[in-house]
N, C-alpha and C. Protein backbone atom coordinates (compact mmCIF):
# COMPACT_ATOMS: atom_id res chain seq x y z
N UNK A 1 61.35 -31.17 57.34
CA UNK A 1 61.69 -30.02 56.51
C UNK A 1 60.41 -29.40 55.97
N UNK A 2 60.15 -28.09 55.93
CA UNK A 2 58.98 -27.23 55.53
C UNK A 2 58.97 -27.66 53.79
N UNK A 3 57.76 -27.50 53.57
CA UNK A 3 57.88 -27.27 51.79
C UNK A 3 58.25 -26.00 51.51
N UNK A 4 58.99 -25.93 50.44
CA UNK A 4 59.52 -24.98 49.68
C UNK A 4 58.04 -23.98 49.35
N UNK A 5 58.15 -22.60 49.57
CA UNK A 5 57.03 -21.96 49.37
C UNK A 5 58.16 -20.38 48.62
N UNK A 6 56.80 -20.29 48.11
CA UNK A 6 57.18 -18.28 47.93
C UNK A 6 56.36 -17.53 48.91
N UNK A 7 56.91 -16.24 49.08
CA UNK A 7 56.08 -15.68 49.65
C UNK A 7 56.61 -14.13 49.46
N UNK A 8 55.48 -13.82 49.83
CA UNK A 8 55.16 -12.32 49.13
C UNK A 8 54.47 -11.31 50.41
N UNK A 9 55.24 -10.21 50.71
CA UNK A 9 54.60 -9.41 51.28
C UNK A 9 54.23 -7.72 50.82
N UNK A 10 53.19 -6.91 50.73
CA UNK A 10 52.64 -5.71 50.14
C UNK A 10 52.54 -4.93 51.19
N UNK A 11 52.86 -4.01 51.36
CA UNK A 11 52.59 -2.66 51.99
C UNK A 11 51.75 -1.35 51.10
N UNK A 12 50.81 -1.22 50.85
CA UNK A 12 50.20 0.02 50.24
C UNK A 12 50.35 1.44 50.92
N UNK A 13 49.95 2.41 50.43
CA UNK A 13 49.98 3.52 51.01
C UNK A 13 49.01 4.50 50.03
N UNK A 14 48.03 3.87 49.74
CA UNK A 14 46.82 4.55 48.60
C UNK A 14 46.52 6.46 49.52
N UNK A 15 46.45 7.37 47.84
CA UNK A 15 46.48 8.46 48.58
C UNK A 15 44.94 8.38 49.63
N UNK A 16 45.04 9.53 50.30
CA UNK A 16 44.09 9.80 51.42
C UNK A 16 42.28 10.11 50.69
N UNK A 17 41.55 9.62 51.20
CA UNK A 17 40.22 9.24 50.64
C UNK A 17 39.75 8.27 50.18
N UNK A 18 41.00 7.76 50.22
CA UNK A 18 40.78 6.21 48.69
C UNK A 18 39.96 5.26 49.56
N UNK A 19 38.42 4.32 49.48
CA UNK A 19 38.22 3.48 49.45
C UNK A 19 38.60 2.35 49.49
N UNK A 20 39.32 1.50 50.07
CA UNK A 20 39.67 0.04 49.55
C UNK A 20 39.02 -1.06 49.21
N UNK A 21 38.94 -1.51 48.44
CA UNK A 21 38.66 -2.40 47.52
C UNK A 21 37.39 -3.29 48.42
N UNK A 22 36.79 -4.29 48.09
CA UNK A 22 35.92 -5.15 48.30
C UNK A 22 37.31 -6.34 49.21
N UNK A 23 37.18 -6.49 49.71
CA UNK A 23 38.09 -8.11 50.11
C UNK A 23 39.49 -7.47 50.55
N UNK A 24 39.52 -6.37 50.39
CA UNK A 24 41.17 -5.77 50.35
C UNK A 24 41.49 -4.95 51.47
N UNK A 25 42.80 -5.29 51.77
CA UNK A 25 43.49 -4.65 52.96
C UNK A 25 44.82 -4.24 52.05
N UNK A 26 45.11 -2.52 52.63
CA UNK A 26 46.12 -2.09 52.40
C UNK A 26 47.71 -2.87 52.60
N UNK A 27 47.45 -4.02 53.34
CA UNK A 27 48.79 -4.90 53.81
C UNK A 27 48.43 -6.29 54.06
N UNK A 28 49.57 -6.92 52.87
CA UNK A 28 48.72 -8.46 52.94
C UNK A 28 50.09 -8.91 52.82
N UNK A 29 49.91 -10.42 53.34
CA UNK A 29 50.72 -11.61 53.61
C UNK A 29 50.73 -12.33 52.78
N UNK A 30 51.00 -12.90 51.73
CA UNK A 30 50.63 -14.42 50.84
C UNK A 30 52.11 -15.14 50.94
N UNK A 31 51.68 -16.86 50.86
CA UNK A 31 52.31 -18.04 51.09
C UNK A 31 52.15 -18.59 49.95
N UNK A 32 52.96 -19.21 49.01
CA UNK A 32 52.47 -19.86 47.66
C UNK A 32 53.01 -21.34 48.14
N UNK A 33 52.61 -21.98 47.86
CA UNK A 33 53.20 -23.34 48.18
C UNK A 33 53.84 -24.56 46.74
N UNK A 34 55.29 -24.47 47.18
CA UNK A 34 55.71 -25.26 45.73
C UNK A 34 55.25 -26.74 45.56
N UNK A 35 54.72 -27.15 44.96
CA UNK A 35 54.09 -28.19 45.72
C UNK A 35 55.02 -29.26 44.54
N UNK A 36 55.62 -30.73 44.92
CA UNK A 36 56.11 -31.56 44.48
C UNK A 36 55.27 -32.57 43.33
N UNK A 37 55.23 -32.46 42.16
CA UNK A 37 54.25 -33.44 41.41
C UNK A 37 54.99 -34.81 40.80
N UNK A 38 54.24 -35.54 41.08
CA UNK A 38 55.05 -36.67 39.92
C UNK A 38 55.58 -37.55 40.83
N UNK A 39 56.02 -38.76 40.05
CA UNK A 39 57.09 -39.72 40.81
C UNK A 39 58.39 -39.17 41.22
N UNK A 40 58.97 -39.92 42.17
CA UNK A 40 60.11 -39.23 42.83
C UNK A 40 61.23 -39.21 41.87
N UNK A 41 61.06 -40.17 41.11
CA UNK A 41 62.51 -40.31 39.96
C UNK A 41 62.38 -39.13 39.45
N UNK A 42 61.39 -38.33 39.29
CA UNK A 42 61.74 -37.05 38.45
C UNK A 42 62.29 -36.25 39.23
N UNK A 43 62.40 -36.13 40.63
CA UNK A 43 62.35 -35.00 41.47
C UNK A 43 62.41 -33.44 40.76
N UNK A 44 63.68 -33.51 40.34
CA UNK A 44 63.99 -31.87 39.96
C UNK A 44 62.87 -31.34 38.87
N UNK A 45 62.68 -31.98 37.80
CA UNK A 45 61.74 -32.06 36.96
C UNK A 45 60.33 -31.73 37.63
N UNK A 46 59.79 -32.39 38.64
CA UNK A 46 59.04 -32.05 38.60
C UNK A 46 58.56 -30.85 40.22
N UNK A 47 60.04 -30.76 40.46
CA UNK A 47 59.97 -29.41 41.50
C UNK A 47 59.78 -28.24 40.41
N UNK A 48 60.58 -28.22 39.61
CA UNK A 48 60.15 -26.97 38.59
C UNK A 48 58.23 -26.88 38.19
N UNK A 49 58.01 -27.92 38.02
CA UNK A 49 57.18 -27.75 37.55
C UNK A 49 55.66 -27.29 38.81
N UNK A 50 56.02 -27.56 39.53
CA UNK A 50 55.39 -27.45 41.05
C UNK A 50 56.02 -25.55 41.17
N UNK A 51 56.99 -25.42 41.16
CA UNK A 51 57.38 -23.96 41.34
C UNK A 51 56.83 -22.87 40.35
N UNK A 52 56.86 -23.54 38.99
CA UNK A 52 56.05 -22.96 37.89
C UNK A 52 54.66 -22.42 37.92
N UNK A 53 53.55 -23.77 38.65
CA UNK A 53 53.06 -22.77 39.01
C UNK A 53 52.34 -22.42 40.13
N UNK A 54 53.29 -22.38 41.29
CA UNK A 54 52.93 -21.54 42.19
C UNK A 54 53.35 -20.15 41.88
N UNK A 55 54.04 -19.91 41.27
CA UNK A 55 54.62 -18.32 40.47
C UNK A 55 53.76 -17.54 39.82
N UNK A 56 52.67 -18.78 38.94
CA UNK A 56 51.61 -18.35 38.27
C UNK A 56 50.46 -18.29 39.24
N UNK A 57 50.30 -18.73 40.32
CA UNK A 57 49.11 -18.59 41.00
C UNK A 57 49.29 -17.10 42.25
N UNK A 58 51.01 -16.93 41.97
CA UNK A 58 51.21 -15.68 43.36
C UNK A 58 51.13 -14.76 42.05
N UNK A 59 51.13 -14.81 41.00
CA UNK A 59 51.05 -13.56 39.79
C UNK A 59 49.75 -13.68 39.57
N UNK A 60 48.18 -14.72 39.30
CA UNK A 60 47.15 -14.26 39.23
C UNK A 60 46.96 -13.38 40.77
N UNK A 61 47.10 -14.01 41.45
CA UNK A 61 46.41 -13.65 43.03
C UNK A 61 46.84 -11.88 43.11
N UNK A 62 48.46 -11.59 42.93
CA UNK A 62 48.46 -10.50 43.27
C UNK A 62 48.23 -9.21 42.14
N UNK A 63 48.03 -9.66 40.99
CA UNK A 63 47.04 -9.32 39.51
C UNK A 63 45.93 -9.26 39.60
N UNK A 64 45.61 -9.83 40.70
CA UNK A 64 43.92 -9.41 40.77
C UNK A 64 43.84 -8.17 42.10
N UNK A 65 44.43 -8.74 42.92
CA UNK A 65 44.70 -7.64 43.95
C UNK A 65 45.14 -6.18 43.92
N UNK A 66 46.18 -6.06 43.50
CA UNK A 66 47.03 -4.94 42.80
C UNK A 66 45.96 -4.25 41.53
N UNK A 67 45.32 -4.86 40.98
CA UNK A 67 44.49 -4.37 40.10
C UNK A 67 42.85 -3.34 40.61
N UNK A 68 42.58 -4.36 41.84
CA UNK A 68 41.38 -3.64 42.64
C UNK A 68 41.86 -2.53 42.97
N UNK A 69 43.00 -2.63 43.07
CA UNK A 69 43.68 -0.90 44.31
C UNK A 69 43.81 0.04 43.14
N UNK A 70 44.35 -0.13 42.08
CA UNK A 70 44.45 0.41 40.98
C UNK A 70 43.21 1.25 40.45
N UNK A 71 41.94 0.11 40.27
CA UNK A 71 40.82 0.97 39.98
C UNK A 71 40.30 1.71 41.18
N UNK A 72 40.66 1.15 42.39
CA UNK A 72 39.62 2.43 43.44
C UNK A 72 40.52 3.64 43.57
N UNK A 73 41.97 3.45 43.17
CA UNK A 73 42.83 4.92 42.90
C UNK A 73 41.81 5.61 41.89
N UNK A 74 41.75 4.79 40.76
CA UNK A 74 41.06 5.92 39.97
C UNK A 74 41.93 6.63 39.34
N UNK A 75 40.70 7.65 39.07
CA UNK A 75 41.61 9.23 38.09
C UNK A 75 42.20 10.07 39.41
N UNK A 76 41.76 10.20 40.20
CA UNK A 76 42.28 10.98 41.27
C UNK A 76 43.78 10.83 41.09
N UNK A 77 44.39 10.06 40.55
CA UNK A 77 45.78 10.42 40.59
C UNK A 77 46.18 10.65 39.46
N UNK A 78 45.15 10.52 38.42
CA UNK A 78 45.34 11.03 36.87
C UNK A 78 45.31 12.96 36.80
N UNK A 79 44.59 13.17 37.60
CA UNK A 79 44.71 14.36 37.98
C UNK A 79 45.56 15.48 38.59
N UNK A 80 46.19 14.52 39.25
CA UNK A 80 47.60 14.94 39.69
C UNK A 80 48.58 15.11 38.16
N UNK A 81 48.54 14.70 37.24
CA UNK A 81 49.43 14.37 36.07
C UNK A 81 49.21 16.00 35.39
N UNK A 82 50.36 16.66 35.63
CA UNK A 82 50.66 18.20 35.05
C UNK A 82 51.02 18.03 33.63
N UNK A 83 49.97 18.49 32.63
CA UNK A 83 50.20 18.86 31.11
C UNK A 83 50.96 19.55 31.06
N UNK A 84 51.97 19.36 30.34
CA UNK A 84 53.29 20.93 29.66
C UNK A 84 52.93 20.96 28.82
N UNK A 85 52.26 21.97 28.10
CA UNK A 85 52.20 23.20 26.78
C UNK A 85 52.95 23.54 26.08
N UNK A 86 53.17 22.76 25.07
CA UNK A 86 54.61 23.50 24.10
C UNK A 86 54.59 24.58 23.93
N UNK A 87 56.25 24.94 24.08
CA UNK A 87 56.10 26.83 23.71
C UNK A 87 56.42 26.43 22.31
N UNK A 88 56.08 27.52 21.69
CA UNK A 88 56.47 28.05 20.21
C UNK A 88 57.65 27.32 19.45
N UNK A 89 58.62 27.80 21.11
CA UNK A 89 60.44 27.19 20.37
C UNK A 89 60.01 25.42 20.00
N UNK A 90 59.66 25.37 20.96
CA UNK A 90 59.70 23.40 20.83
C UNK A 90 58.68 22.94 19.75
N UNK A 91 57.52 23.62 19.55
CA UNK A 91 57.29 23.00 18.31
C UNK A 91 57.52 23.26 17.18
N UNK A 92 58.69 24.19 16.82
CA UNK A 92 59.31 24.49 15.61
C UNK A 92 60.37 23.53 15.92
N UNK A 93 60.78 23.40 16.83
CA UNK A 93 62.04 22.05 16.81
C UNK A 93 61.33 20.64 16.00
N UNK A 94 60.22 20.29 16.77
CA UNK A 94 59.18 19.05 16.31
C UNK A 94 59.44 19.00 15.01
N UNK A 95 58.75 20.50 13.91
CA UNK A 95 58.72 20.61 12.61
C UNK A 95 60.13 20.04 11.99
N UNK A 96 61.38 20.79 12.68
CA UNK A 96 62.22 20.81 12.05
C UNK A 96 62.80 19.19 11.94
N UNK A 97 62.88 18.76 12.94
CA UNK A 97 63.12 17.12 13.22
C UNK A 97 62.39 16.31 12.26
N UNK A 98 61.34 16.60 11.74
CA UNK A 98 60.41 15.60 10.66
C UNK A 98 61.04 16.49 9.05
């Protein structure tokens, strides 16, 4: 029987120009492995605890990953983000509400 694993697959689609990261590919594979600790009398006990943290090691791993893509996005997509200008009406509503 295989060990119990997680696994996680990413598809990116970073807009056009974007750089990728140092170490990074737009499409990655990860395998976490639950790994069994302890004497067998605990079993369940200590499958949780084996699952615990492989959960925490597929949340640093893809926290660090997901984070590189994030900064080589950049502002370039902050830029995309359209300011609306209150008209007149809406900030006399604002006033009136306080």
């Amino acid at each position: 029987m295989a060990a119990p694993a997680i696994s996680i697959t990413y598809e990116l689609h970073p807009p056009p120009g974007t750089s990728a990261p140092q170490n990074c590919t737009s499409t990655k594979d990860h395998e976490f492995i639950v790994q069994s600790l302890g004497a067998a009398e605990d079993t369940l006990k200590n499958y949780y605890e084996g699952l615990r943290q492989a959960i925490a090691q597929a949340k640093g791993t893809l926290g660090e990953e997901l984070t590189a893509w994030r900064d080589a996005v950049g502002s370039g997509e902050q830029s995309k983000e359209v300011k609306v200008k209150k008209g007149e009406d809406e900030e006399e509503l604002d006033e009136d509400e306080e």
